[in-house]
PDB file of N, CA and C in Angstrom:
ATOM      1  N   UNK A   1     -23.797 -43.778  77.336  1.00  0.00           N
ATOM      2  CA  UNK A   1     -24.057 -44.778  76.352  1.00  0.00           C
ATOM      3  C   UNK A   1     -25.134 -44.340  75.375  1.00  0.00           C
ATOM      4  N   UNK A   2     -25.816 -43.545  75.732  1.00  0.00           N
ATOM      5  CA  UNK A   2     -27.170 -43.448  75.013  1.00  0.00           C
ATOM      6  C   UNK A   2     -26.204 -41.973  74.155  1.00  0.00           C
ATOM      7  N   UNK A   3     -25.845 -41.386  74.760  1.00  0.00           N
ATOM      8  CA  UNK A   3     -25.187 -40.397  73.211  1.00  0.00           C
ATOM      9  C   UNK A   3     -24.559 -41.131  72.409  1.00  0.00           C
ATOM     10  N   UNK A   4     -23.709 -42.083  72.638  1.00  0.00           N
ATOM     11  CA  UNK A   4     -22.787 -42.769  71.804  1.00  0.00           C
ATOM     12  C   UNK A   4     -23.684 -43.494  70.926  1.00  0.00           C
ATOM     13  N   UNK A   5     -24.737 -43.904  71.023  1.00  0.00           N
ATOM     14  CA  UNK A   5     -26.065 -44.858  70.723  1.00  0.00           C
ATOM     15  C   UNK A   5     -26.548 -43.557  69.385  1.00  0.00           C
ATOM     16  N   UNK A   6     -26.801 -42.656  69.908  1.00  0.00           N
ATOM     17  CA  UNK A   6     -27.412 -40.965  69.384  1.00  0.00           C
ATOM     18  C   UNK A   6     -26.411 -40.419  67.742  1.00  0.00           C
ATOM     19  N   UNK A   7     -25.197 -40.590  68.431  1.00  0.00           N
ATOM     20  CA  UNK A   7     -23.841 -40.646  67.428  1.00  0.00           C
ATOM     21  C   UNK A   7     -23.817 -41.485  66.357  1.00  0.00           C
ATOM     22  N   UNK A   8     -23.741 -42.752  66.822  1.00  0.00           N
ATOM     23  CA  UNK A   8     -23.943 -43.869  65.721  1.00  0.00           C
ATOM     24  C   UNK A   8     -24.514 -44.368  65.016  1.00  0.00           C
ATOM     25  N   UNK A   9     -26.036 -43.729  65.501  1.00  0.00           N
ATOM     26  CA  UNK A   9     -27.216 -43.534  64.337  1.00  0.00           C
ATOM     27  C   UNK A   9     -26.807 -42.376  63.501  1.00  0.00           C
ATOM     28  N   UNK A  10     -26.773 -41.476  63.850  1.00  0.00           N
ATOM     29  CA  UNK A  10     -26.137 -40.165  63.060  1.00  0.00           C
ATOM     30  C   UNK A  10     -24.961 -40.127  62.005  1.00  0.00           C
ATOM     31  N   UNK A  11     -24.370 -40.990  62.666  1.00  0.00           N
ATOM     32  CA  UNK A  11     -23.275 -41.601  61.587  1.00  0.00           C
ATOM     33  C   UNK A  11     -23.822 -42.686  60.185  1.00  0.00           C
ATOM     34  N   UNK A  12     -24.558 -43.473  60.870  1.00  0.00           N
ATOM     35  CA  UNK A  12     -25.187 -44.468  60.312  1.00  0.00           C
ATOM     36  C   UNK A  12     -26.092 -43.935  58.822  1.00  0.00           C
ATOM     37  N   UNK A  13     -26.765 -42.477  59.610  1.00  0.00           N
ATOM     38  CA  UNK A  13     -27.759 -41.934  58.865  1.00  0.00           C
ATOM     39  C   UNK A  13     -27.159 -40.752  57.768  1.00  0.00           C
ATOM     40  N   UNK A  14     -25.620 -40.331  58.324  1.00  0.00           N
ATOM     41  CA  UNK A  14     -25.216 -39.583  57.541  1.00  0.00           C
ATOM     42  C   UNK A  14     -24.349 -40.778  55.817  1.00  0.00           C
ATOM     43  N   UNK A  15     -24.035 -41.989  56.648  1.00  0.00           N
ATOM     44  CA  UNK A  15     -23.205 -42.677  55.895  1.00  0.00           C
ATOM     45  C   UNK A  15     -24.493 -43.103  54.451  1.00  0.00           C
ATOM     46  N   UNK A  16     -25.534 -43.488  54.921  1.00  0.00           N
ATOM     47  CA  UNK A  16     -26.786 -44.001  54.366  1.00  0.00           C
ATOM     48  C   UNK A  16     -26.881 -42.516  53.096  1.00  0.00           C
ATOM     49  N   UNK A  17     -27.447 -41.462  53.961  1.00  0.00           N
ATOM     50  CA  UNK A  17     -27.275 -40.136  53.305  1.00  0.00           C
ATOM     51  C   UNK A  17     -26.076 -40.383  52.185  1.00  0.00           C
ATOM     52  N   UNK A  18     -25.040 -40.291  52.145  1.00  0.00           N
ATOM     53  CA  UNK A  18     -23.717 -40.371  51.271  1.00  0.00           C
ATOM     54  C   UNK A  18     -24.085 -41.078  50.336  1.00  0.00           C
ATOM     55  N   UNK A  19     -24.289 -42.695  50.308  1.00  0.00           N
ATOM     56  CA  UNK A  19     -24.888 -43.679  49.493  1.00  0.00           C
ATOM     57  C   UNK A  19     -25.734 -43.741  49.042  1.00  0.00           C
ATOM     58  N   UNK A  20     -27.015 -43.242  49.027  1.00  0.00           N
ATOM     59  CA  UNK A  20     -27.928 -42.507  48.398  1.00  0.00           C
ATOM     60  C   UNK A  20     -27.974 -41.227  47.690  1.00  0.00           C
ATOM     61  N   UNK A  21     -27.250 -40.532  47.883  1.00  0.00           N
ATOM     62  CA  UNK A  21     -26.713 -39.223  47.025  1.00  0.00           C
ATOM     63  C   UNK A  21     -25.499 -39.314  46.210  1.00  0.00           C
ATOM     64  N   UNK A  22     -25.013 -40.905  46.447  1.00  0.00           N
ATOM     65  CA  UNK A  22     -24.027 -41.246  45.323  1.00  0.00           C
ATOM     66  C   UNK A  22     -24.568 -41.738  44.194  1.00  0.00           C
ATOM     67  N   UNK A  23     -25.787 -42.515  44.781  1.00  0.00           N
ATOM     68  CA  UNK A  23     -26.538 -43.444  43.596  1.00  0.00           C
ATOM     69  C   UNK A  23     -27.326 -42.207  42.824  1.00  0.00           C
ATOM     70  N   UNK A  24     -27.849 -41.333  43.781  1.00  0.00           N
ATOM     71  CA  UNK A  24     -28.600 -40.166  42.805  1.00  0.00           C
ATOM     72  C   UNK A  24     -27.917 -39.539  41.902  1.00  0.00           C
ATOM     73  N   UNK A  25     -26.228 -39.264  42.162  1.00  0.00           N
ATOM     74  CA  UNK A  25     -25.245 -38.480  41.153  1.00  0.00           C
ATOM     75  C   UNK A  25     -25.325 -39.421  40.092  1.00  0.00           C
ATOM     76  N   UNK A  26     -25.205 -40.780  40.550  1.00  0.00           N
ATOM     77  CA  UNK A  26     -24.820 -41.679  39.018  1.00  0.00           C
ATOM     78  C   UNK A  26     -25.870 -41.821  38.566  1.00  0.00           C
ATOM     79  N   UNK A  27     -27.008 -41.858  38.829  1.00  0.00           N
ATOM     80  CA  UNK A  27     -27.980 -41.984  38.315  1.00  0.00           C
ATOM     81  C   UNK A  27     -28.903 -40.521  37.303  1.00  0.00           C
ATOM     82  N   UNK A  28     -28.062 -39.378  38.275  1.00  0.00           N
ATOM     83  CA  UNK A  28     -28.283 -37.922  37.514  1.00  0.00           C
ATOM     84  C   UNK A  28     -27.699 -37.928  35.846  1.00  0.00           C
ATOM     85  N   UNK A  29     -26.183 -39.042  36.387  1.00  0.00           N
ATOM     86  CA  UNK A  29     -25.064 -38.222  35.219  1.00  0.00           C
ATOM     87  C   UNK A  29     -25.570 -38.868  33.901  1.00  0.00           C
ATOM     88  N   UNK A  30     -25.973 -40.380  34.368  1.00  0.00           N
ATOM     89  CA  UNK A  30     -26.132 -41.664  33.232  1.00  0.00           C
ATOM     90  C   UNK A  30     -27.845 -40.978  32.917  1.00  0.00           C
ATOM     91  N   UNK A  31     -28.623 -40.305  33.334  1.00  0.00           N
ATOM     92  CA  UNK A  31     -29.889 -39.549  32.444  1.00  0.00           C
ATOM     93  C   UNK A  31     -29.068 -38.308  31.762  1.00  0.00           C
ATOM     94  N   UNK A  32     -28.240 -37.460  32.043  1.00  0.00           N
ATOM     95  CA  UNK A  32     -27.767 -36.706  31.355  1.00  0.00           C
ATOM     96  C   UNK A  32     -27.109 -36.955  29.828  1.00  0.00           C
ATOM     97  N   UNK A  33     -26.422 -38.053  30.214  1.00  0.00           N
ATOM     98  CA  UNK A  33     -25.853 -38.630  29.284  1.00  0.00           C
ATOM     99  C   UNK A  33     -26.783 -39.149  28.230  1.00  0.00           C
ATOM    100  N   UNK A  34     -27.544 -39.676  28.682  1.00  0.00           N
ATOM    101  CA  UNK A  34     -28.656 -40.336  27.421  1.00  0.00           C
ATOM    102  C   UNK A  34     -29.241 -38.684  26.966  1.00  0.00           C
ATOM    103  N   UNK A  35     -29.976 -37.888  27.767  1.00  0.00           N
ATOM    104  CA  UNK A  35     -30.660 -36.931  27.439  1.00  0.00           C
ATOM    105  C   UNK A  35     -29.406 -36.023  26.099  1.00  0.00           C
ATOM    106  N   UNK A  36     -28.130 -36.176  26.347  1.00  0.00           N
ATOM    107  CA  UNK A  36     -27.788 -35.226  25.536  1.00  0.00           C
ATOM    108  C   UNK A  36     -27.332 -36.350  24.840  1.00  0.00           C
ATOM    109  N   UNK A  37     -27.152 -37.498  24.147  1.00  0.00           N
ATOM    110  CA  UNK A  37     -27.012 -38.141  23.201  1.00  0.00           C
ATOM    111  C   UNK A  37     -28.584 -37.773  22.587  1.00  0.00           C
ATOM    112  N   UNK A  38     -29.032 -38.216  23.248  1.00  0.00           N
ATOM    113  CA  UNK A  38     -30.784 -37.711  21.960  1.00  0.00           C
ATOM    114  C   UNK A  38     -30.448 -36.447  21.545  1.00  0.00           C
ATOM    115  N   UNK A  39     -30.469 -35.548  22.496  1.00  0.00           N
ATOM    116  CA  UNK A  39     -30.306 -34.249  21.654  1.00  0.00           C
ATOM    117  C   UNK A  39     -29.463 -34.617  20.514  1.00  0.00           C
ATOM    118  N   UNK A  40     -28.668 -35.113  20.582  1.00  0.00           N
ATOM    119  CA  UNK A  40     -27.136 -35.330  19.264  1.00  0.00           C
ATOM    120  C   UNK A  40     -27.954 -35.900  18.345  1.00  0.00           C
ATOM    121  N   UNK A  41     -28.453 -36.752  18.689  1.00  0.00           N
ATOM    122  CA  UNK A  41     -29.244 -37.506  17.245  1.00  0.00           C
ATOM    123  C   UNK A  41     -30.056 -36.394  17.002  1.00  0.00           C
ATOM    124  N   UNK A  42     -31.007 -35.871  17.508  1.00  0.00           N
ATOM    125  CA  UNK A  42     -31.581 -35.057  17.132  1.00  0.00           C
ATOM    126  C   UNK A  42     -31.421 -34.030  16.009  1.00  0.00           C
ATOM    127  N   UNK A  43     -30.273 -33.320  16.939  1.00  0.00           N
ATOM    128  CA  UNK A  43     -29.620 -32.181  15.870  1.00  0.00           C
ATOM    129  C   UNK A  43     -29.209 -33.080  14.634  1.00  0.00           C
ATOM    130  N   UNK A  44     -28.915 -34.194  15.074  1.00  0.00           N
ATOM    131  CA  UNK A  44     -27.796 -34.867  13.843  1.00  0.00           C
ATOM    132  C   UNK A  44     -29.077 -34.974  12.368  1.00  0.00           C
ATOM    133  N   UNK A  45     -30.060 -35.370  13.003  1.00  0.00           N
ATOM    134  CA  UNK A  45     -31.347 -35.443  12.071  1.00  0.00           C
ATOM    135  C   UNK A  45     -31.898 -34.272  11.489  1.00  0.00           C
ATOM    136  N   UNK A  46     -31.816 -33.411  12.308  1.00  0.00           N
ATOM    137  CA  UNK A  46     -32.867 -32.068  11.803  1.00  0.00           C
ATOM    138  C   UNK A  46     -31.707 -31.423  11.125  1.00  0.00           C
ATOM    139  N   UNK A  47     -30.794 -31.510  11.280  1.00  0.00           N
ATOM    140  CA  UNK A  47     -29.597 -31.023   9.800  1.00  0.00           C
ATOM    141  C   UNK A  47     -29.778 -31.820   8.745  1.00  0.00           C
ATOM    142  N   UNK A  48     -29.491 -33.387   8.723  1.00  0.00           N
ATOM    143  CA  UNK A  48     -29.914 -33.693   7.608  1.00  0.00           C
ATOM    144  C   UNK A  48     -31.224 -33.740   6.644  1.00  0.00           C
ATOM    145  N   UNK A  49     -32.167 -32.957   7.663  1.00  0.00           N
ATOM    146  CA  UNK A  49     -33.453 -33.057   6.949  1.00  0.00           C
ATOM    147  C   UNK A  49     -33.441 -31.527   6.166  1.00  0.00           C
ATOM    148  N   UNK A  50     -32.440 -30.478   7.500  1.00  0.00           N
ATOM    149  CA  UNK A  50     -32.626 -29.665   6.804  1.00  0.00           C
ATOM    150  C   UNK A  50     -31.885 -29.023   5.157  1.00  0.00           C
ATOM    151  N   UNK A  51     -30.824 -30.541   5.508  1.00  0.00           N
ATOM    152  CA  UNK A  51     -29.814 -30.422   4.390  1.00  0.00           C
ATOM    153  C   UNK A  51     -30.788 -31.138   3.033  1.00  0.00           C
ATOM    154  N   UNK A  52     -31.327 -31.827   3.397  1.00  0.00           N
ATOM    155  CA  UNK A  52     -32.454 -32.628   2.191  1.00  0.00           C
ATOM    156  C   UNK A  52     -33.057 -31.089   1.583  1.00  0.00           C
ATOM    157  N   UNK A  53     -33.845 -30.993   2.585  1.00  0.00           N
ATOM    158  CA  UNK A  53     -34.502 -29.708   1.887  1.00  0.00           C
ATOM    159  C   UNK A  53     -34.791 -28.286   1.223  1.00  0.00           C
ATOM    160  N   UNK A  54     -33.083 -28.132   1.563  1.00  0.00           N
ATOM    161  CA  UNK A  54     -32.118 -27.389   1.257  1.00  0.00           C
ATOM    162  C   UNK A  54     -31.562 -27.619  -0.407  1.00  0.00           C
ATOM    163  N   UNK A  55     -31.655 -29.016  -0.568  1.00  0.00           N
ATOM    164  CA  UNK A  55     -31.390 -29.618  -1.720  1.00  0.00           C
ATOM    165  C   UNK A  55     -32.403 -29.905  -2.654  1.00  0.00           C
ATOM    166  N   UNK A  56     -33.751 -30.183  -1.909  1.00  0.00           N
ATOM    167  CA  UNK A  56     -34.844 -30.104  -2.827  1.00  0.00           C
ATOM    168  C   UNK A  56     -35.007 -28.954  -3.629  1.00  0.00           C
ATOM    169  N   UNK A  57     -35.160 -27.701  -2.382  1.00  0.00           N
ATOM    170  CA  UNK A  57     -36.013 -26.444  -3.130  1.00  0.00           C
ATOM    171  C   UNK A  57     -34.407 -26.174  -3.870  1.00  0.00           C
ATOM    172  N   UNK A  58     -33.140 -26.401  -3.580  1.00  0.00           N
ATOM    173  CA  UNK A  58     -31.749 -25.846  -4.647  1.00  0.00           C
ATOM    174  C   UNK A  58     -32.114 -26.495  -6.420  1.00  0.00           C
ATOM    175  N   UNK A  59     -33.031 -27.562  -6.404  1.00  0.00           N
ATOM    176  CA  UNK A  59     -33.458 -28.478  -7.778  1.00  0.00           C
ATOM    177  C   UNK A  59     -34.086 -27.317  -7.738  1.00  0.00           C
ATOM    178  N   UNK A  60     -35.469 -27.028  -7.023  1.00  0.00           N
ATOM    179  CA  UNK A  60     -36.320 -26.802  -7.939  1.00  0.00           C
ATOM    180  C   UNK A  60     -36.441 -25.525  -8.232  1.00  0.00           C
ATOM    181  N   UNK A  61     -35.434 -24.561  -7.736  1.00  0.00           N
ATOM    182  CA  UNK A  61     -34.943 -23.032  -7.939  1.00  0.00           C
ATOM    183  C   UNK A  61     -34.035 -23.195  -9.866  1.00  0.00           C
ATOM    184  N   UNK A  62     -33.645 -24.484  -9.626  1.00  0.00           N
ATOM    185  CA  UNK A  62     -32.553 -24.600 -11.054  1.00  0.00           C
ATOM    186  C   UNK A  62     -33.448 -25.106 -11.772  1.00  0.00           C
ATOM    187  N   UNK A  63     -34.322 -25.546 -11.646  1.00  0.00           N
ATOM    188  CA  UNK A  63     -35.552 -26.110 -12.620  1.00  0.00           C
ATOM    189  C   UNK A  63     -36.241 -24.755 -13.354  1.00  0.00           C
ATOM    190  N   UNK A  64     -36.463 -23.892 -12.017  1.00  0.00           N
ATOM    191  CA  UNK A  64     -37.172 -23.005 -12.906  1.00  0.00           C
ATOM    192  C   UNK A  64     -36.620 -21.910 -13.339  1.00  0.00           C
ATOM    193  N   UNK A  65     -35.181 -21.488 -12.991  1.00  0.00           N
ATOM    194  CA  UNK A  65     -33.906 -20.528 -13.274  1.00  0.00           C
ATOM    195  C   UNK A  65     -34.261 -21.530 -14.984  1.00  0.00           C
ATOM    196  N   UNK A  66     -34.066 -22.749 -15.233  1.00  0.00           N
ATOM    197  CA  UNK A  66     -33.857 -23.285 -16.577  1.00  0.00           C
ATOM    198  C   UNK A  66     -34.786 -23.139 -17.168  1.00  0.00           C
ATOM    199  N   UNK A  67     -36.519 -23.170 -16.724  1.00  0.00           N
ATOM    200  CA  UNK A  67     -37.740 -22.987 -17.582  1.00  0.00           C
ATOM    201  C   UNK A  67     -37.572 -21.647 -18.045  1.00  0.00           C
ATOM    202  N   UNK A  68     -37.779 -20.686 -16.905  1.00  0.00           N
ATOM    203  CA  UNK A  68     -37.855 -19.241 -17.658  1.00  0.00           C
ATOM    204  C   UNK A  68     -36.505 -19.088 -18.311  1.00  0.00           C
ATOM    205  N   UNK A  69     -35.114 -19.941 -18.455  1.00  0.00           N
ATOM    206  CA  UNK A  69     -33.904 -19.233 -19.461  1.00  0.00           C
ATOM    207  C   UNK A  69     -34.522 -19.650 -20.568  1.00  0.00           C
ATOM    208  N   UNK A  70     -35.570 -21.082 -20.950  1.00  0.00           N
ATOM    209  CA  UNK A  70     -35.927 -20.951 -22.216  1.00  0.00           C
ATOM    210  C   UNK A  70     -37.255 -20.386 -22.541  1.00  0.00           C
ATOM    211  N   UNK A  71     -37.835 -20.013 -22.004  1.00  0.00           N
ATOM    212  CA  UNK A  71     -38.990 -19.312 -22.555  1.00  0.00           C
ATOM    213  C   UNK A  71     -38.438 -17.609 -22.703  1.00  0.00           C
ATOM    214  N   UNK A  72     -37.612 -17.436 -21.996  1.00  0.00           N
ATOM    215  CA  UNK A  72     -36.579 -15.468 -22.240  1.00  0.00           C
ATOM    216  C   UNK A  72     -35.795 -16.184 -23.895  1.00  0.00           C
ATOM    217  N   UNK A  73     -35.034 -17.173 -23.600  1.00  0.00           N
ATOM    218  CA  UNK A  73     -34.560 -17.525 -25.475  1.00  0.00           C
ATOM    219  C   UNK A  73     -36.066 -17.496 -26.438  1.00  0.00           C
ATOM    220  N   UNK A  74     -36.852 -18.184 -25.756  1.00  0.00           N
ATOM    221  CA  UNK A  74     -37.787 -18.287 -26.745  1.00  0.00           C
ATOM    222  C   UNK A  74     -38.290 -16.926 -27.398  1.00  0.00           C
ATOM    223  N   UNK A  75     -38.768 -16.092 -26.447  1.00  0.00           N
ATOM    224  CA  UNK A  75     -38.826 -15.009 -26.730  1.00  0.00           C
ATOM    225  C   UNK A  75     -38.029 -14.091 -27.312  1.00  0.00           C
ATOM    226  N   UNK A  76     -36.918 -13.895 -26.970  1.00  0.00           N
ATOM    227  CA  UNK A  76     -35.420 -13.621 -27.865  1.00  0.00           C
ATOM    228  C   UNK A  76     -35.395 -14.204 -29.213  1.00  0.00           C
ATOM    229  N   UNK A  77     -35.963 -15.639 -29.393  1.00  0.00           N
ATOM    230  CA  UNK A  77     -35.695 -16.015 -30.769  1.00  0.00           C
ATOM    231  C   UNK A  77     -37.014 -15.327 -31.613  1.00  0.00           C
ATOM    232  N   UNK A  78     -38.049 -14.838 -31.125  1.00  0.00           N
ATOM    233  CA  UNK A  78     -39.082 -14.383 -31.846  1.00  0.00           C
ATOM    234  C   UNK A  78     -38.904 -13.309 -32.273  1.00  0.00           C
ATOM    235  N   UNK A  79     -38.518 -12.598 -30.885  1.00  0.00           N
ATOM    236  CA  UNK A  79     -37.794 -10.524 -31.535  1.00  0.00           C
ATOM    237  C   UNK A  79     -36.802 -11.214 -32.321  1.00  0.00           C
ATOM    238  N   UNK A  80     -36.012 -12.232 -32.597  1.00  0.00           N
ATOM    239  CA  UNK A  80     -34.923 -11.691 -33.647  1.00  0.00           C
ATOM    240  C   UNK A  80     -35.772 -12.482 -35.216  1.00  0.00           C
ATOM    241  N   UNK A  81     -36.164 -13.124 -35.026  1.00  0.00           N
ATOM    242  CA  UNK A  81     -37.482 -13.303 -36.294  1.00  0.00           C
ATOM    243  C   UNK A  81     -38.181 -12.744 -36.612  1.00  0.00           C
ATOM    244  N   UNK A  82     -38.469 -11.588 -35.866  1.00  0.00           N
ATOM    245  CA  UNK A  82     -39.685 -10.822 -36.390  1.00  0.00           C
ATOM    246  C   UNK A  82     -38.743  -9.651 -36.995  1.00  0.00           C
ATOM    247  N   UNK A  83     -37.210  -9.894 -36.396  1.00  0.00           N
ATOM    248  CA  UNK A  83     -36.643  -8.808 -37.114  1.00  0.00           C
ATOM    249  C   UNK A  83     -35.782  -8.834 -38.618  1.00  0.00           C
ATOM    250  N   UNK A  84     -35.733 -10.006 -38.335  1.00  0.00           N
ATOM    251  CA  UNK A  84     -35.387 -10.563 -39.712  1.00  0.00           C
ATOM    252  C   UNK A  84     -36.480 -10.784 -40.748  1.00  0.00           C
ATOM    253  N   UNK A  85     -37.141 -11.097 -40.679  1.00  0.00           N
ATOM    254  CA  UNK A  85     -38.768 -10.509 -41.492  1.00  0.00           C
ATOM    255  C   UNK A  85     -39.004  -9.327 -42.167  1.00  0.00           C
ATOM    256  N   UNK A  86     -38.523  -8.789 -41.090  1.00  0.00           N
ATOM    257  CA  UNK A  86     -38.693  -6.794 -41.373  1.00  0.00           C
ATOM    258  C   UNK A  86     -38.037  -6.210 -42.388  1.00  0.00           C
ATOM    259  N   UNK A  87     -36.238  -7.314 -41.906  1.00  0.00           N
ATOM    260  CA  UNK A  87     -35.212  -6.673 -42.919  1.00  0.00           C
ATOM    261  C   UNK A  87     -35.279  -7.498 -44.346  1.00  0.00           C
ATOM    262  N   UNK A  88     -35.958  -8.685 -44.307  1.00  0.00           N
ATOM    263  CA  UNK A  88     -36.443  -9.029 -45.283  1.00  0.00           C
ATOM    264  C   UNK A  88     -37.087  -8.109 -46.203  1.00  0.00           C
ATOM    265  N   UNK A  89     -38.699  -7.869 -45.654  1.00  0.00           N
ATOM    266  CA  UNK A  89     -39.145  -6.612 -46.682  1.00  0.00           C
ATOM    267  C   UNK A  89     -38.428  -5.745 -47.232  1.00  0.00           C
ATOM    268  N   UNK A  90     -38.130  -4.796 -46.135  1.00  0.00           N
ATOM    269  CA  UNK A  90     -37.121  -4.323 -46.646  1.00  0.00           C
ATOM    270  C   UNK A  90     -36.208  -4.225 -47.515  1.00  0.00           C
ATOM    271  N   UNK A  91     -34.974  -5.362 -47.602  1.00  0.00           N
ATOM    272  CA  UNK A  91     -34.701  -5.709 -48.734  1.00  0.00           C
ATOM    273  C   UNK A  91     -35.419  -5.662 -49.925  1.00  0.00           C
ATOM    274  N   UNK A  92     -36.696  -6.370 -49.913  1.00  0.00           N
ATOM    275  CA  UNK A  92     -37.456  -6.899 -50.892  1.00  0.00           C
ATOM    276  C   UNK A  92     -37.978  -5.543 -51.681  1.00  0.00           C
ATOM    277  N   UNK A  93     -38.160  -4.658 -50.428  1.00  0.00           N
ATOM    278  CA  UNK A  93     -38.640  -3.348 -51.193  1.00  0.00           C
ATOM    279  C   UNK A  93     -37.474  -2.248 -52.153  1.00  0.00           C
ATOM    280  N   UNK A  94     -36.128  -2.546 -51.554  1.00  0.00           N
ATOM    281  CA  UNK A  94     -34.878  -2.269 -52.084  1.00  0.00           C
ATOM    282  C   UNK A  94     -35.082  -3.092 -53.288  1.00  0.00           C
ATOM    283  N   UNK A  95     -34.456  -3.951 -53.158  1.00  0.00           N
ATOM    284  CA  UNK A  95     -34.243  -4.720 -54.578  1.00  0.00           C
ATOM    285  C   UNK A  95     -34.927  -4.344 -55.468  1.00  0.00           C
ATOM    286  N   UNK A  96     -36.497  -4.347 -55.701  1.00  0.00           N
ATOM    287  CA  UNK A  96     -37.467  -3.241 -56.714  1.00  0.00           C
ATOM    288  C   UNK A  96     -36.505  -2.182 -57.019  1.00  0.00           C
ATOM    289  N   UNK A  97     -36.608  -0.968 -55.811  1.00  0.00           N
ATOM    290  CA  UNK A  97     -35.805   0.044 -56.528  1.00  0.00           C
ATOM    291  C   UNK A  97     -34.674   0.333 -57.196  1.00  0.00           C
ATOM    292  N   UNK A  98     -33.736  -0.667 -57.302  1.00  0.00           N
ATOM    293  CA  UNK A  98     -32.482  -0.953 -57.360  1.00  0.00           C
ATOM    294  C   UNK A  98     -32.465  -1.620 -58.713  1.00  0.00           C
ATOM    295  N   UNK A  99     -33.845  -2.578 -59.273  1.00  0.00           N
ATOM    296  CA  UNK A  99     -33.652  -3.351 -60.287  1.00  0.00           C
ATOM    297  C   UNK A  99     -34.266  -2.152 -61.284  1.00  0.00           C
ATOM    298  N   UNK A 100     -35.644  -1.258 -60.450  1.00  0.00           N
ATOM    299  CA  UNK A 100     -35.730  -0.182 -61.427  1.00  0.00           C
ATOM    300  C   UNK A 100     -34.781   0.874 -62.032  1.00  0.00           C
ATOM    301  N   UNK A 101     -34.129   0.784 -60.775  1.00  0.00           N
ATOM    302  CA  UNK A 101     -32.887   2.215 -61.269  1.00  0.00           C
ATOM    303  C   UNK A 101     -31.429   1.621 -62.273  1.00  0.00           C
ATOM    304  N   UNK A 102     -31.325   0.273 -62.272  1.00  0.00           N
ATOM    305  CA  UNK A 102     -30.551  -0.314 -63.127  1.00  0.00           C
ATOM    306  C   UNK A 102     -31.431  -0.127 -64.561  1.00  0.00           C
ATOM    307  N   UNK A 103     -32.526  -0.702 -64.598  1.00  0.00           N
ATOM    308  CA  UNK A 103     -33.126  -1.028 -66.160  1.00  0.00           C
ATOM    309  C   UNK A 103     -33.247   0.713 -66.705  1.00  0.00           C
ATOM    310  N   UNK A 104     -33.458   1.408 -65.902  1.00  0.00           N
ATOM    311  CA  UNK A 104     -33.634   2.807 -66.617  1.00  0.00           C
ATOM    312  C   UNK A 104     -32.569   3.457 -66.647  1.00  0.00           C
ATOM    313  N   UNK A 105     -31.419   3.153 -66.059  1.00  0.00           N
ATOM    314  CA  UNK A 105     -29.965   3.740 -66.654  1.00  0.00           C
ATOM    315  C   UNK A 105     -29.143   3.002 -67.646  1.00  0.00           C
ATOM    316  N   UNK A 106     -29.894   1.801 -67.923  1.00  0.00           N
ATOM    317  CA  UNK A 106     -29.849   1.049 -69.287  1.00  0.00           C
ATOM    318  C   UNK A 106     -30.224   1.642 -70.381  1.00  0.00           C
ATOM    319  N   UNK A 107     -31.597   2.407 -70.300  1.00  0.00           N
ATOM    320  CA  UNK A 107     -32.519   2.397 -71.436  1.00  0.00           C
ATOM    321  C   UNK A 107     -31.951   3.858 -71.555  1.00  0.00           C
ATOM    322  N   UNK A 108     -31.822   4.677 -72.961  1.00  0.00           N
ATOM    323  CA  UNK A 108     -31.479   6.207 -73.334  1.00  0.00           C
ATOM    324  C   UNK A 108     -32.824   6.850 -73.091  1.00  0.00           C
ATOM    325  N   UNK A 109     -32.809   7.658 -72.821  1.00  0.00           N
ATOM    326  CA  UNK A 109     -33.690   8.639 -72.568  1.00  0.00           C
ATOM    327  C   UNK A 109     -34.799   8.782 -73.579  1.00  0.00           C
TER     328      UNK A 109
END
């Protein structure tokens, strides 16, 4: 009687064992579950932040790709003014010779 007594605690203690390591699985799976939903939000967040900021510095790369295209025109428009100036004189110094060499193939010798 007393083994059978020995047995049925053992049983008792293995069945107890079972039910307690069932509640620990569900209780493992349902923290898993939350733990990797946060992660999800997580990632889900730190992409969109990194997508924000991705989008900020993409402005402010085209902001200044656009400042320096007009200050390179600006500069472009000055070399071509200063070159048109030049060919101005130029001209200006032509035209003299041109109005001299007309009036004296006018006049007889």
């Amino acid at each position: 009687m007393l083994v059978g007594m020995d047995v049925k605690k053992t049983l008792n203690a293995v069945k107890k064992a079972e039910k307690e390591a069932g509640a620990l699985v569900k209780q493992a799976k349902a923290e898993s579950e939350t733990i990797v939903e946060q992660a999800r939000q997580d990632a889900e967040k730190m992409k969109a932040e990194r997508i924000q900021k991705a989008k900020k510095q993409a402005a402010q790369d085209l902001k200044s790709a656009q400042d320096q295209g007009v200050i390179d025109l600006q500069e472009a428009m000055k070399k071509v003014n200063a070159e048109i100036d030049s060919l101005k004189q130029n001209v200006a110094g032509l035209e003299a010779q041109v109005v001299d060499k007309v009036i004296a193939s006018l006049l007889p010798d």
